[in-house]
C-alpha atoms as a PDB file:
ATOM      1  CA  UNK A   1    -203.350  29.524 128.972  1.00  0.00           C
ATOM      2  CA  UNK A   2    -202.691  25.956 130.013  1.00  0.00           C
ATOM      3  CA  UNK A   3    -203.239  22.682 128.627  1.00  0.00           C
ATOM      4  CA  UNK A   4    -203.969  19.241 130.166  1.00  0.00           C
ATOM      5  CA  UNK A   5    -203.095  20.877 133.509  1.00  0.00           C
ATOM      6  CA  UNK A   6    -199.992  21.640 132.333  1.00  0.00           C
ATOM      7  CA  UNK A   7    -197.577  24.670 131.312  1.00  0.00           C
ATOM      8  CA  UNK A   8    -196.530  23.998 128.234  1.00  0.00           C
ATOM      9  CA  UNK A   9    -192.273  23.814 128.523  1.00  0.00           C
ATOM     10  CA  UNK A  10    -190.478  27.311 127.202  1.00  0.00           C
ATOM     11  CA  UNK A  11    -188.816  27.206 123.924  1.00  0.00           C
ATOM     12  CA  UNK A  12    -185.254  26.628 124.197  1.00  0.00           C
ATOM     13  CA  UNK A  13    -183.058  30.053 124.913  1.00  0.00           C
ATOM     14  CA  UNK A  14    -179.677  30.990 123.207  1.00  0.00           C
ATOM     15  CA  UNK A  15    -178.787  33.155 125.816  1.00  0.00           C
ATOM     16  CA  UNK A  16    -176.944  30.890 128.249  1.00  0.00           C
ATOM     17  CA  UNK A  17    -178.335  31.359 132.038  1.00  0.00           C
ATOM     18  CA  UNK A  18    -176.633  32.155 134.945  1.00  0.00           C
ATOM     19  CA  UNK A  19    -175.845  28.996 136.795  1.00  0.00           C
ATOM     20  CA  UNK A  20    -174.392  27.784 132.971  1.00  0.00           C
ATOM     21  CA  UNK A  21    -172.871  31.399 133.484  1.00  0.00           C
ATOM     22  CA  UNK A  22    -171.217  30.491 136.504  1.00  0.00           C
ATOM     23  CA  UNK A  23    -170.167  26.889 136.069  1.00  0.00           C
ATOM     24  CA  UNK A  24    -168.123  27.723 132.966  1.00  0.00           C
ATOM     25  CA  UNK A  25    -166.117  30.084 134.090  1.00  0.00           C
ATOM     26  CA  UNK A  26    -165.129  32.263 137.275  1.00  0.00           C
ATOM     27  CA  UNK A  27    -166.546  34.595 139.287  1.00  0.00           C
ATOM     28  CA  UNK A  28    -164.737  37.664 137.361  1.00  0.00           C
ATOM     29  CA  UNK A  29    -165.175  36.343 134.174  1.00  0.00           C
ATOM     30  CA  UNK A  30    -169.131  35.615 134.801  1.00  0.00           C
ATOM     31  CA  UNK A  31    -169.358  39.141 135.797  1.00  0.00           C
ATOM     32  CA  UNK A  32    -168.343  40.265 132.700  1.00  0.00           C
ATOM     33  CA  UNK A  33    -170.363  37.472 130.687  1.00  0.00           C
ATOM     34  CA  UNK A  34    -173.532  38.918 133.154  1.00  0.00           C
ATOM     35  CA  UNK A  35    -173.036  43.030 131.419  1.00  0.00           C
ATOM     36  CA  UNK A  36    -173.147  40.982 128.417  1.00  0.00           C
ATOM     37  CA  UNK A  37    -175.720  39.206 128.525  1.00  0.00           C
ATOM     38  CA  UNK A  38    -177.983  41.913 130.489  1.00  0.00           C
ATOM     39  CA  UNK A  39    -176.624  45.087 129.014  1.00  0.00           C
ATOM     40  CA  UNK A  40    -176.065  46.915 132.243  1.00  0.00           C
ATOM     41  CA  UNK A  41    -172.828  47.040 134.835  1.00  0.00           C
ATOM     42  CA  UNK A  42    -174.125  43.673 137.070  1.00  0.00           C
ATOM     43  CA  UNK A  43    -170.535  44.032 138.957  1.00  0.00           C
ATOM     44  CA  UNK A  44    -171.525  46.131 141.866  1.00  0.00           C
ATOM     45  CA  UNK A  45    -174.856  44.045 142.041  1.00  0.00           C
ATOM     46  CA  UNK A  46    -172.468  40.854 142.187  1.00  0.00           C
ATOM     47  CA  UNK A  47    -169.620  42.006 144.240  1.00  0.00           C
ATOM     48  CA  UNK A  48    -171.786  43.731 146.876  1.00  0.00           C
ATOM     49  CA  UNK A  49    -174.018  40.030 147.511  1.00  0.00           C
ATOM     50  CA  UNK A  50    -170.709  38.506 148.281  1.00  0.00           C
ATOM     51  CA  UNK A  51    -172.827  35.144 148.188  1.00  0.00           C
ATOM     52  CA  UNK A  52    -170.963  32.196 146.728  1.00  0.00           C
ATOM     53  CA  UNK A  53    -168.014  31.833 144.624  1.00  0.00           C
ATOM     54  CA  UNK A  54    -167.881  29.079 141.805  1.00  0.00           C
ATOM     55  CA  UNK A  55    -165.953  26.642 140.933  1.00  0.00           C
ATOM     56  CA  UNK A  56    -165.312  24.275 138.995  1.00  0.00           C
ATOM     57  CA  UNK A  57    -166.427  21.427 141.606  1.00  0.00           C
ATOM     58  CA  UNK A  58    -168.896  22.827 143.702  1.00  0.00           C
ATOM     59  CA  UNK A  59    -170.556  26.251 145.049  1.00  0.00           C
ATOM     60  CA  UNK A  60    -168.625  27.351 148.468  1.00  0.00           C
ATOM     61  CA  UNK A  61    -169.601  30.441 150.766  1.00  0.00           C
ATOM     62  CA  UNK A  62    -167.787  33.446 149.854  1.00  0.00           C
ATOM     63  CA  UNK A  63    -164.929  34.312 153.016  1.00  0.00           C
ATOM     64  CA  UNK A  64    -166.294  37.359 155.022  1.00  0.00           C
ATOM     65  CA  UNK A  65    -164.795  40.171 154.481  1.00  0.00           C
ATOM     66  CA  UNK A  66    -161.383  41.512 156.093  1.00  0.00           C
ATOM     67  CA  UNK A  67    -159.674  44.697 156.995  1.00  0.00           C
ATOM     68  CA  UNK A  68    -158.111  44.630 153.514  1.00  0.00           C
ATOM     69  CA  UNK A  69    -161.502  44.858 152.139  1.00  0.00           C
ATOM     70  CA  UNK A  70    -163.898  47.064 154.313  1.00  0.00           C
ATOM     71  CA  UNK A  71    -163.632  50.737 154.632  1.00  0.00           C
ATOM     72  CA  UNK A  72    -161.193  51.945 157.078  1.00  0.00           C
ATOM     73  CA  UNK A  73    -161.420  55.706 156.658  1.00  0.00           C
ATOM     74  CA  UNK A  74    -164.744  57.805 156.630  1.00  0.00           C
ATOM     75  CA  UNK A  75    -163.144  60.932 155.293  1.00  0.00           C
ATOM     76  CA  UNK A  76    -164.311  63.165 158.103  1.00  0.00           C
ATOM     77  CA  UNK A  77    -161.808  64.682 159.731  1.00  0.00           C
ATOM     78  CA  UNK A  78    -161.463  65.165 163.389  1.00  0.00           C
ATOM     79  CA  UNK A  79    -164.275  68.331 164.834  1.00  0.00           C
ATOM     80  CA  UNK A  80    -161.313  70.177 166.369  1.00  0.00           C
ATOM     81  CA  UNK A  81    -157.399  70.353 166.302  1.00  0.00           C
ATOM     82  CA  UNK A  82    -157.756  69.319 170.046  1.00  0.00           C
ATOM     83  CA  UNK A  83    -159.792  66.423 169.649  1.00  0.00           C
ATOM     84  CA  UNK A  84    -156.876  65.036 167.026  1.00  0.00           C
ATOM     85  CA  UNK A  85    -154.217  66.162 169.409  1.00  0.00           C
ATOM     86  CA  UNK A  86    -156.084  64.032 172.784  1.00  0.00           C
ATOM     87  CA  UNK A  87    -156.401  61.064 170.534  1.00  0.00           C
ATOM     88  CA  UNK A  88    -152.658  61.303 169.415  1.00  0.00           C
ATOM     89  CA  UNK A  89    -151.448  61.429 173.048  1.00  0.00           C
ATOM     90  CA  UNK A  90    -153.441  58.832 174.575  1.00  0.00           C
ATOM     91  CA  UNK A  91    -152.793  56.377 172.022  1.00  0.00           C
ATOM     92  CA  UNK A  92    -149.037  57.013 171.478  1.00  0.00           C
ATOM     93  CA  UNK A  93    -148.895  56.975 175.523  1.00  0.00           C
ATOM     94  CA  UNK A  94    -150.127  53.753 176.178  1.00  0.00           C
ATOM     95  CA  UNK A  95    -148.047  52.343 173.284  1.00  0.00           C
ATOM     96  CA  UNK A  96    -144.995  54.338 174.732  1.00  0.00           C
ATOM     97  CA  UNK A  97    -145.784  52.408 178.365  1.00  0.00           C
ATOM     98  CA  UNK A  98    -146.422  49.160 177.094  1.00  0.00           C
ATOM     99  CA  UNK A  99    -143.664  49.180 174.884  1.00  0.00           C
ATOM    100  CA  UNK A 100    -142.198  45.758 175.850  1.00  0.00           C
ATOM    101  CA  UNK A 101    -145.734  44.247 175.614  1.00  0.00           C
ATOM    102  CA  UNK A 102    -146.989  42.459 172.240  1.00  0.00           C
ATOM    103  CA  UNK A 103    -150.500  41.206 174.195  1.00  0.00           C
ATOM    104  CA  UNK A 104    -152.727  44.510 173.372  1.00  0.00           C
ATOM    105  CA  UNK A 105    -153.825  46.769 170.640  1.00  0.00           C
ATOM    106  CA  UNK A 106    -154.486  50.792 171.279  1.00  0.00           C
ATOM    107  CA  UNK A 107    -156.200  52.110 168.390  1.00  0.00           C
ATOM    108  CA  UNK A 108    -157.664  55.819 167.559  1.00  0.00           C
ATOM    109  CA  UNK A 109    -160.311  56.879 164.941  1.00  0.00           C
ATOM    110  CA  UNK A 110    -160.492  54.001 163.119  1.00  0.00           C
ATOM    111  CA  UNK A 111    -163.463  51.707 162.380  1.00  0.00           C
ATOM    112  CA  UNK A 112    -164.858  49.049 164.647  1.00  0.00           C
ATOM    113  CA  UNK A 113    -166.586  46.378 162.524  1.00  0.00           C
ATOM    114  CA  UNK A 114    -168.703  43.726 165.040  1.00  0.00           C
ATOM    115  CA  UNK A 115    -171.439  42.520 162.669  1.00  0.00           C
ATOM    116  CA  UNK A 116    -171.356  41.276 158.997  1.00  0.00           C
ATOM    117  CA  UNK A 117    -174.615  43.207 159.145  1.00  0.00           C
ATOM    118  CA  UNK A 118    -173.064  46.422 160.317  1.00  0.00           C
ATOM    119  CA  UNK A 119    -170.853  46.195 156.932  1.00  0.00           C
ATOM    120  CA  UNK A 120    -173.555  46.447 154.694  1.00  0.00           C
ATOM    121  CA  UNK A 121    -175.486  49.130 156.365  1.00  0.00           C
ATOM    122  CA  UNK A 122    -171.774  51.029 156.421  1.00  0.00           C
ATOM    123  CA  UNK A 123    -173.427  53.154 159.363  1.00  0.00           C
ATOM    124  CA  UNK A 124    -171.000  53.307 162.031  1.00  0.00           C
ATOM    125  CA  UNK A 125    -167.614  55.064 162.989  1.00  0.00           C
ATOM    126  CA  UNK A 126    -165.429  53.745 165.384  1.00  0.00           C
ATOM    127  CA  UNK A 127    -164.390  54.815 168.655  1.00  0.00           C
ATOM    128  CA  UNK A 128    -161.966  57.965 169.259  1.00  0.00           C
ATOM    129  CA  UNK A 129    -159.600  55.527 171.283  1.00  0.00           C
ATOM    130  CA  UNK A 130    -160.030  51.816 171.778  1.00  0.00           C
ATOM    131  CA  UNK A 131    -157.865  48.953 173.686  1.00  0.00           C
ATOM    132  CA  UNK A 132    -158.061  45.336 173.402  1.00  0.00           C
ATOM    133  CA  UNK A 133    -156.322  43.339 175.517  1.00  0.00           C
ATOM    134  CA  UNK A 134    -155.446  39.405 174.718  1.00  0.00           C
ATOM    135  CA  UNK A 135    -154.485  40.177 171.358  1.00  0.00           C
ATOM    136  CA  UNK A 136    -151.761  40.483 168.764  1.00  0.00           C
ATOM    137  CA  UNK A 137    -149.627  43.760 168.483  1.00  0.00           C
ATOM    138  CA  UNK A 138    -149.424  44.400 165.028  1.00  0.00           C
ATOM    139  CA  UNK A 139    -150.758  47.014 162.453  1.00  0.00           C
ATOM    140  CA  UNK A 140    -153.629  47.310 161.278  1.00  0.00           C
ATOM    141  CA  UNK A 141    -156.599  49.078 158.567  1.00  0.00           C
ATOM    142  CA  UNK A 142    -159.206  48.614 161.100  1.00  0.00           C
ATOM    143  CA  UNK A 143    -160.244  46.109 163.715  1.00  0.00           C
ATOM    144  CA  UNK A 144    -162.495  43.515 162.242  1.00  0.00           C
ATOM    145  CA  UNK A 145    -163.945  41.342 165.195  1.00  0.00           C
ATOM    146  CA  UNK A 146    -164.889  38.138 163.243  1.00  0.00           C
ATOM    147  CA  UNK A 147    -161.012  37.944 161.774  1.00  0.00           C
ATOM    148  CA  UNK A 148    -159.576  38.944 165.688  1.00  0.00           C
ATOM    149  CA  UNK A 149    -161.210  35.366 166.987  1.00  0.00           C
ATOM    150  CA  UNK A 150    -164.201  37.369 168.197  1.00  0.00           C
ATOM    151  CA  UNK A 151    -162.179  39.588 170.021  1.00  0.00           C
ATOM    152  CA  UNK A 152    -164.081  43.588 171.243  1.00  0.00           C
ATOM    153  CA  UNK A 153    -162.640  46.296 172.760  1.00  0.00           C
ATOM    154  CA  UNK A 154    -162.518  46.441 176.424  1.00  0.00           C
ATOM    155  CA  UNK A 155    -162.225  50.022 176.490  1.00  0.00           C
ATOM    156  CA  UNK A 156    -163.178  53.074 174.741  1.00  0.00           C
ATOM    157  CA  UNK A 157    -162.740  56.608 174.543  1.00  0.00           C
ATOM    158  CA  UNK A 158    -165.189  58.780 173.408  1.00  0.00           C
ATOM    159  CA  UNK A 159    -163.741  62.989 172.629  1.00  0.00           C
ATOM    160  CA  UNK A 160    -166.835  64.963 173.103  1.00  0.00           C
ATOM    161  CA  UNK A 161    -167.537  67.558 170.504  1.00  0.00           C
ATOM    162  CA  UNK A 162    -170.900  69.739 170.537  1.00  0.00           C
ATOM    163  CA  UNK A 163    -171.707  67.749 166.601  1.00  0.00           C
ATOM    164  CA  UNK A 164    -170.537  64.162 168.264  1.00  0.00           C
ATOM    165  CA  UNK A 165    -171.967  64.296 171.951  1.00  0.00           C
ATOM    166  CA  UNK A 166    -175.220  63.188 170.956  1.00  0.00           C
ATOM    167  CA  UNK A 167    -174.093  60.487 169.166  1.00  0.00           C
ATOM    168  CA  UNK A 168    -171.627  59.640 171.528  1.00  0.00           C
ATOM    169  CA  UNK A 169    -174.114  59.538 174.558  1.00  0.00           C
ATOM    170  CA  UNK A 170    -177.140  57.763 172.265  1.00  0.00           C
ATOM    171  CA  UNK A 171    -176.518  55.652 169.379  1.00  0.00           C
ATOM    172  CA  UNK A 172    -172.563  54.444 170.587  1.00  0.00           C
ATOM    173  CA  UNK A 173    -173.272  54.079 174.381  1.00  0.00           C
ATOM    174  CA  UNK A 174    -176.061  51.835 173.363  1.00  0.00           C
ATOM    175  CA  UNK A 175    -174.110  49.841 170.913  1.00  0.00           C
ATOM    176  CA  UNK A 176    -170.822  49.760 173.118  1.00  0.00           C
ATOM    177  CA  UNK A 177    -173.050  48.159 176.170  1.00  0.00           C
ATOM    178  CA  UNK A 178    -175.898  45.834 174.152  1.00  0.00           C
ATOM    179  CA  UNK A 179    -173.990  44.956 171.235  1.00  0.00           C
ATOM    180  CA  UNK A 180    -170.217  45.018 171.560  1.00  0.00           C
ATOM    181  CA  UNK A 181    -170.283  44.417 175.434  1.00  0.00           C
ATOM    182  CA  UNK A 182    -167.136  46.981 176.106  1.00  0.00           C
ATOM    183  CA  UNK A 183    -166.620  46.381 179.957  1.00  0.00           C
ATOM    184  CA  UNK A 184    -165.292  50.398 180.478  1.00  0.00           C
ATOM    185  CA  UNK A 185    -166.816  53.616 178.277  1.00  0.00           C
ATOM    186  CA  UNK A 186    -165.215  57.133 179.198  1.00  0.00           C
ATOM    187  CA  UNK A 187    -166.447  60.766 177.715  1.00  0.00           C
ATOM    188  CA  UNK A 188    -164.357  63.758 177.889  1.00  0.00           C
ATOM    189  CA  UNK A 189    -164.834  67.084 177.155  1.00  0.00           C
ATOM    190  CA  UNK A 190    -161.380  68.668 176.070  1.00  0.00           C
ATOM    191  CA  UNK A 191    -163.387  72.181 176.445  1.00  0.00           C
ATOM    192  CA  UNK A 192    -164.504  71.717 180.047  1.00  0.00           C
ATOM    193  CA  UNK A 193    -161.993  69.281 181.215  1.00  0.00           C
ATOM    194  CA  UNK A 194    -164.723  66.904 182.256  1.00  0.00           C
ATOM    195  CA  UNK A 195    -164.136  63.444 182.456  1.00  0.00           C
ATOM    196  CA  UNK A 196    -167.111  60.729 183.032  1.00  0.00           C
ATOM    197  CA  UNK A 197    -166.768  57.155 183.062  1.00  0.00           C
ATOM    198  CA  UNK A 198    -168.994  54.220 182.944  1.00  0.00           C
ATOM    199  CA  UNK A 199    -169.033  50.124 183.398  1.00  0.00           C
ATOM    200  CA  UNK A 200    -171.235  47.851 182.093  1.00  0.00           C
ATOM    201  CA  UNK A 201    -173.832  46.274 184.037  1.00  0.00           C
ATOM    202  CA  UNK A 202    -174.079  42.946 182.176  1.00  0.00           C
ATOM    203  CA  UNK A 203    -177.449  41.684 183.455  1.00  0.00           C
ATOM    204  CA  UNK A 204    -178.983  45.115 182.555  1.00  0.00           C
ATOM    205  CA  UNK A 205    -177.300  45.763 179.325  1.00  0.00           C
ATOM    206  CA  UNK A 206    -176.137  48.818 180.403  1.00  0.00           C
ATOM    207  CA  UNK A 207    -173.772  51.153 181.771  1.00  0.00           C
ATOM    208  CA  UNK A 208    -173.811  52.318 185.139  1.00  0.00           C
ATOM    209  CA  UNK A 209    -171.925  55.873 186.154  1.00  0.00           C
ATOM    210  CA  UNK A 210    -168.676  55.299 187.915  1.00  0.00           C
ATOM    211  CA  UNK A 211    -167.653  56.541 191.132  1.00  0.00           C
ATOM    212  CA  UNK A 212    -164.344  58.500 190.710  1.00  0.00           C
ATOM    213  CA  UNK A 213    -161.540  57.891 193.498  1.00  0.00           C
ATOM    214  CA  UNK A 214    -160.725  60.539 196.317  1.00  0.00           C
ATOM    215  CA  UNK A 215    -158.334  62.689 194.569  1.00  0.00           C
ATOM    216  CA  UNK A 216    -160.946  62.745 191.429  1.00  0.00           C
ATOM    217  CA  UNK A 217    -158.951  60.211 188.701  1.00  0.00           C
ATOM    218  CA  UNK A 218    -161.305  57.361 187.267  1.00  0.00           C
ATOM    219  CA  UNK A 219    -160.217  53.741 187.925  1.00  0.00           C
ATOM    220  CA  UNK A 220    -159.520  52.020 184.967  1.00  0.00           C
ATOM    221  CA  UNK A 221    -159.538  48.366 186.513  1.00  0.00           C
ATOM    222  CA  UNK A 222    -159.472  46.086 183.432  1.00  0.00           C
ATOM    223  CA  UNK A 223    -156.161  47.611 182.264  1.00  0.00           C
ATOM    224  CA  UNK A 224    -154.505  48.456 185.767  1.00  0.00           C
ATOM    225  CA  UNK A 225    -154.449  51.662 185.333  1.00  0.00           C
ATOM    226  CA  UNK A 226    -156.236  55.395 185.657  1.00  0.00           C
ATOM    227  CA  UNK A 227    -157.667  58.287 183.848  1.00  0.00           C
ATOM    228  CA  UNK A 228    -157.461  61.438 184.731  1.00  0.00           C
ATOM    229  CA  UNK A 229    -157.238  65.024 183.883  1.00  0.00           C
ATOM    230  CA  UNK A 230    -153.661  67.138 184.048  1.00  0.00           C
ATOM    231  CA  UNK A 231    -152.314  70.358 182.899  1.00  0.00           C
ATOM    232  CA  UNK A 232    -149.800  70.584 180.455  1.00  0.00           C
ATOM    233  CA  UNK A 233    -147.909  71.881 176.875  1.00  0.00           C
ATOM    234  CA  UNK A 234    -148.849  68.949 174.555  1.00  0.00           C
ATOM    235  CA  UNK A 235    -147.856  69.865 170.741  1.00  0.00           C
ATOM    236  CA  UNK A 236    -148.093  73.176 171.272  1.00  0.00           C
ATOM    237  CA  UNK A 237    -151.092  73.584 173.316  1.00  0.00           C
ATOM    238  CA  UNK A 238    -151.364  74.209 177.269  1.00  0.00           C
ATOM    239  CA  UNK A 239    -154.540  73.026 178.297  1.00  0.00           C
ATOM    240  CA  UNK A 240    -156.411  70.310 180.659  1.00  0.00           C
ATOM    241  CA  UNK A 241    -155.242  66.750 178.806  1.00  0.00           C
ATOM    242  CA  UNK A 242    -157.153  64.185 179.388  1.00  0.00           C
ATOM    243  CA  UNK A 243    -154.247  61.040 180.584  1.00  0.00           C
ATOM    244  CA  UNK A 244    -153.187  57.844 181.245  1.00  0.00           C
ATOM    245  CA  UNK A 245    -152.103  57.322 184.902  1.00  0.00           C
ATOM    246  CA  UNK A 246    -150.544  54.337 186.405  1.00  0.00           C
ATOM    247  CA  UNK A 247    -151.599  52.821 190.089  1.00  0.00           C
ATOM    248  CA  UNK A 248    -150.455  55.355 191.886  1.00  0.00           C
ATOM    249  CA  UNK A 249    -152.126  58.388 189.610  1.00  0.00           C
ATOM    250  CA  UNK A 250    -148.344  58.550 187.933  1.00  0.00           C
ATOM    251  CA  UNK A 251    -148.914  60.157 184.045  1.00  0.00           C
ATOM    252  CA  UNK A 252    -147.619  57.711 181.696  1.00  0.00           C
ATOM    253  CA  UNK A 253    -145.139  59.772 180.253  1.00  0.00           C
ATOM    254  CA  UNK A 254    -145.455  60.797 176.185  1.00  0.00           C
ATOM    255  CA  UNK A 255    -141.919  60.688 174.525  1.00  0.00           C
ATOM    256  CA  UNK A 256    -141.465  64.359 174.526  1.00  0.00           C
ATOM    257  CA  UNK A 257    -142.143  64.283 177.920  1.00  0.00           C
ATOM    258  CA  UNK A 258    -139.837  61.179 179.145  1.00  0.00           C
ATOM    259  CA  UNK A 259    -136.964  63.018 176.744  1.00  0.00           C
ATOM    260  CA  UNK A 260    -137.409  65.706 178.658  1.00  0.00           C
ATOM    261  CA  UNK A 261    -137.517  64.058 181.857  1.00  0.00           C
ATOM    262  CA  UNK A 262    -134.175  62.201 180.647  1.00  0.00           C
ATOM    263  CA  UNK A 263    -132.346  65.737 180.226  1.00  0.00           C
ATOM    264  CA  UNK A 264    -133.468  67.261 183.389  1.00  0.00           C
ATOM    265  CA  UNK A 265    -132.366  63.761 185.144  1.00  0.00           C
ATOM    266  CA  UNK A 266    -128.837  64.036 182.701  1.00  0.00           C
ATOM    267  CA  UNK A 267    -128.633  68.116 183.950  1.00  0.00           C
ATOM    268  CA  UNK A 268    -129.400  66.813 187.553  1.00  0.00           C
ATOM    269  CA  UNK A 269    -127.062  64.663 187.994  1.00  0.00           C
ATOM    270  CA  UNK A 270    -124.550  66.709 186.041  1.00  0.00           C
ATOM    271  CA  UNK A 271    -125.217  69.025 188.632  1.00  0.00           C
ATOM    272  CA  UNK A 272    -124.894  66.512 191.684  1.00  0.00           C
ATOM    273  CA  UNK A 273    -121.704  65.307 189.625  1.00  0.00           C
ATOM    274  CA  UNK A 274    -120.041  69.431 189.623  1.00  0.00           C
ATOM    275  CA  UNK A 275    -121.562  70.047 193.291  1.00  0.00           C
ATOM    276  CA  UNK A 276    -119.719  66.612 194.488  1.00  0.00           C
ATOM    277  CA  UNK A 277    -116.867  67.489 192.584  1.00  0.00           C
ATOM    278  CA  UNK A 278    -116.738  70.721 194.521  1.00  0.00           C
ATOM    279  CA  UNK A 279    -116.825  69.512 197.531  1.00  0.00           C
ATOM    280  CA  UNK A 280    -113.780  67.345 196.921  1.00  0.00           C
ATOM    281  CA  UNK A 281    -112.110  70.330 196.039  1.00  0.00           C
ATOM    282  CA  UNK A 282    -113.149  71.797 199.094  1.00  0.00           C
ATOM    283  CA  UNK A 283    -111.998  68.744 201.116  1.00  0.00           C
ATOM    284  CA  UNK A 284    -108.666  68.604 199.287  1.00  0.00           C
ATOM    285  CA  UNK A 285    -108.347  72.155 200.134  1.00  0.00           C
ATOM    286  CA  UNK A 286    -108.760  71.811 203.605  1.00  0.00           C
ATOM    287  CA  UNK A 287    -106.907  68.825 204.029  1.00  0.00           C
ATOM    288  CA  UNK A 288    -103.775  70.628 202.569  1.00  0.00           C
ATOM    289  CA  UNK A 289    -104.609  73.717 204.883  1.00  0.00           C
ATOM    290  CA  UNK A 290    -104.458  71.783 207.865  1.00  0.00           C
ATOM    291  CA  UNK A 291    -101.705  69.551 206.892  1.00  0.00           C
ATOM    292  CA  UNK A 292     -99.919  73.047 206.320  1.00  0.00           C
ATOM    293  CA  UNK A 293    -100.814  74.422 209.721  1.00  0.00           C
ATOM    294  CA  UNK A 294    -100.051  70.909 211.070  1.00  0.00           C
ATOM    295  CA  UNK A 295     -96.525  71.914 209.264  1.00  0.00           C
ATOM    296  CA  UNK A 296     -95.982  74.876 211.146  1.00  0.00           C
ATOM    297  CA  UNK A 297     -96.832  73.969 214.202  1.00  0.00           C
ATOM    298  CA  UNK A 298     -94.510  71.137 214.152  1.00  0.00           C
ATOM    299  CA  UNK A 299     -91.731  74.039 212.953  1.00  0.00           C
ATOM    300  CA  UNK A 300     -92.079  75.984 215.780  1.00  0.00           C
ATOM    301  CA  UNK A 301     -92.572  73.268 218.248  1.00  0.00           C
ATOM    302  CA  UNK A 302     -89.385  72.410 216.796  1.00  0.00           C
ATOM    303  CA  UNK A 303     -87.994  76.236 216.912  1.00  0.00           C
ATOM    304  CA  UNK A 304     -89.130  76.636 220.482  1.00  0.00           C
ATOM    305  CA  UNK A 305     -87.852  73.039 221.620  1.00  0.00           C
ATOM    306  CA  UNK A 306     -84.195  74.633 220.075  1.00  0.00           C
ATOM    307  CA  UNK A 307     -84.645  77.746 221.801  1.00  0.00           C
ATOM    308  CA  UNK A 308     -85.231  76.000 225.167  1.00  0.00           C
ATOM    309  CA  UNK A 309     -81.949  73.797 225.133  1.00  0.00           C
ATOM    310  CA  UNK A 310     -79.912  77.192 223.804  1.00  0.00           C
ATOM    311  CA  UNK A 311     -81.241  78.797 227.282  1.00  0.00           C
ATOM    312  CA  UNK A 312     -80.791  75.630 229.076  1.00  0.00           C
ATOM    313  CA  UNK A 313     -76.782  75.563 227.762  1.00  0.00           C
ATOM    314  CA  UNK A 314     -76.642  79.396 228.431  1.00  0.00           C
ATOM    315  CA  UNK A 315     -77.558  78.882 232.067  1.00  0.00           C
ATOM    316  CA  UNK A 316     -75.647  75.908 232.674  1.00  0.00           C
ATOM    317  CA  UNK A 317     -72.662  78.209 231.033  1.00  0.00           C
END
């Protein structure tokens, strides 16, 4: 009921409000005044909004979060031993390559966050592999776009898996081409050994199919180099890898496989080393054959040139 028009004014409270809360002391320690005042745990309530902090001047926005504070492991592992191998290689690869470069970022499995948005719904993973170019070189929890000066990936990697294709193919080709803009999106099936590979079509908003060159690699323009299937022993396993390739479809080399291609080099030219060695001792051998037959010769030149002036004396006798 009203009177005059008017609500009549609450009696005065002794339970201090919130914004009194707040001004008198800080954002922890108004939490804790909040359970209480309330009675219930208010800090995930509080922590979660992430609206403003207090102080003791004025309200500010609260910073967005960074890779120190946002999830950076989903604790599912990998669908297959494969699948963790592929990512291994082509990430340690590329690093391997670029080794004297500080201008990039190669990252596998880890989470891709592109919206504030996308933090609170917690409802995507990140790519299998990822590179972004124009960047620091540095480690890191997960790549947080807002705190990398807006910075996406310009590539990604998808490993197929029969539980992830769908996904893969739906949900993440959609939000690689409308939302994150990645220029280059490859699948591959370790099982089949098939590789597809896809650009963005800008105006469209989505990803066109990409035509592979003549001897089957996938161009991988953005970066300068290919991607293409090979055979070969990685960590145990022989099967069809799924690699980096340089311009001219050369594998960029994992460090097992540029140690070994150091040895067979060092055995090589040990080899050319004992073979050139040989022949030295072949041409030493020689050369003191014929200087020994040059030796006799010259002895019985000498012999016969003795035997002629004996006759010559005899005659003249």
């Amino acid at each position: 009921m009203t009177f005059g028009g008017r609500a009549p004014r609450p009696a005065p409270s002794s339970t201090p409000s919130a914004r009194a809360l707040a001004a008198r002391c800080g954002t922890a320690t108004f939490v804790d005044a909040v359970v209480k005042t309330v009675g219930v745990d208010a800090r995930p309530i509080v922590l979660e909004s992430r609206v403003m902090r207090s102080t003791s001047h004025a309200q500010v926005p609260e910073p967005p979060p960074g890779e120190d504070d946002l999830p950076f492991r989903d604790g599912e592992p990998v669908d297959s031993e494969r699948n963790g191998k592929q990512q291994t290689l082509l990430t340690s690869s590329l690093e391997r390559a670029w080794d004297a470069r500080d201008d990039f970022y190669v990252g596998g499995n880890m989470f891709v966050y592109y919206s504030q948005l996308q933090t609170k719904q917690n409802d995507f993973r990140g790519p299998d592999v990822f590179v972004v170019l124009d960047t620091t070189r540095r480690e890191r929890k997960s790549w947080v776009v807002w705190a990398e000066n807006g910075r996406m990936p310009d590539v990604v990697i998808e490993i197929l898996s029969p539980s992830t294709e769908p996904v893969d193919r739906g949900d993440k080709m959609r939000i690689y081409a409308q939302l994150m803009r990645v220029s280059t999106y490859y699948l591959f099936d370790p099982l089949t050994g098939v590789l597809e590979g896809y650009e963005l079509d800008r105006s469209a908003r989505g990803y066109v199919r990409m035509a592979p060159l003549p001897d089957g690699d996938l161009p991988c323009a953005v970066l300068g180099l290919r991607l293409g299937v090979r055979r070969g022993r990685y960590q145990g396993i022989d099967a069809e890898w799924l690699r980096w390739l340089d311009a001219e479809g050369r594998v960029l080399p994992t460090d097992e496989e540029r140690a070994r291609e150091e040895a067979t080099q060092r055995e090589d030219a040990e080899q050319r080393a004992r073979e050139e060695a040989t022949q030295r001792e072949d041409a030493e051998r020689r050369a003191r054959e014929e200087a020994r037959q040059r030796e006799d010769a010259e002895r019985r030149l000498a012999e016969a040139l003795v035997e002629i002036e004996r006759l010559k004396a005899a005659r003249s006798g």
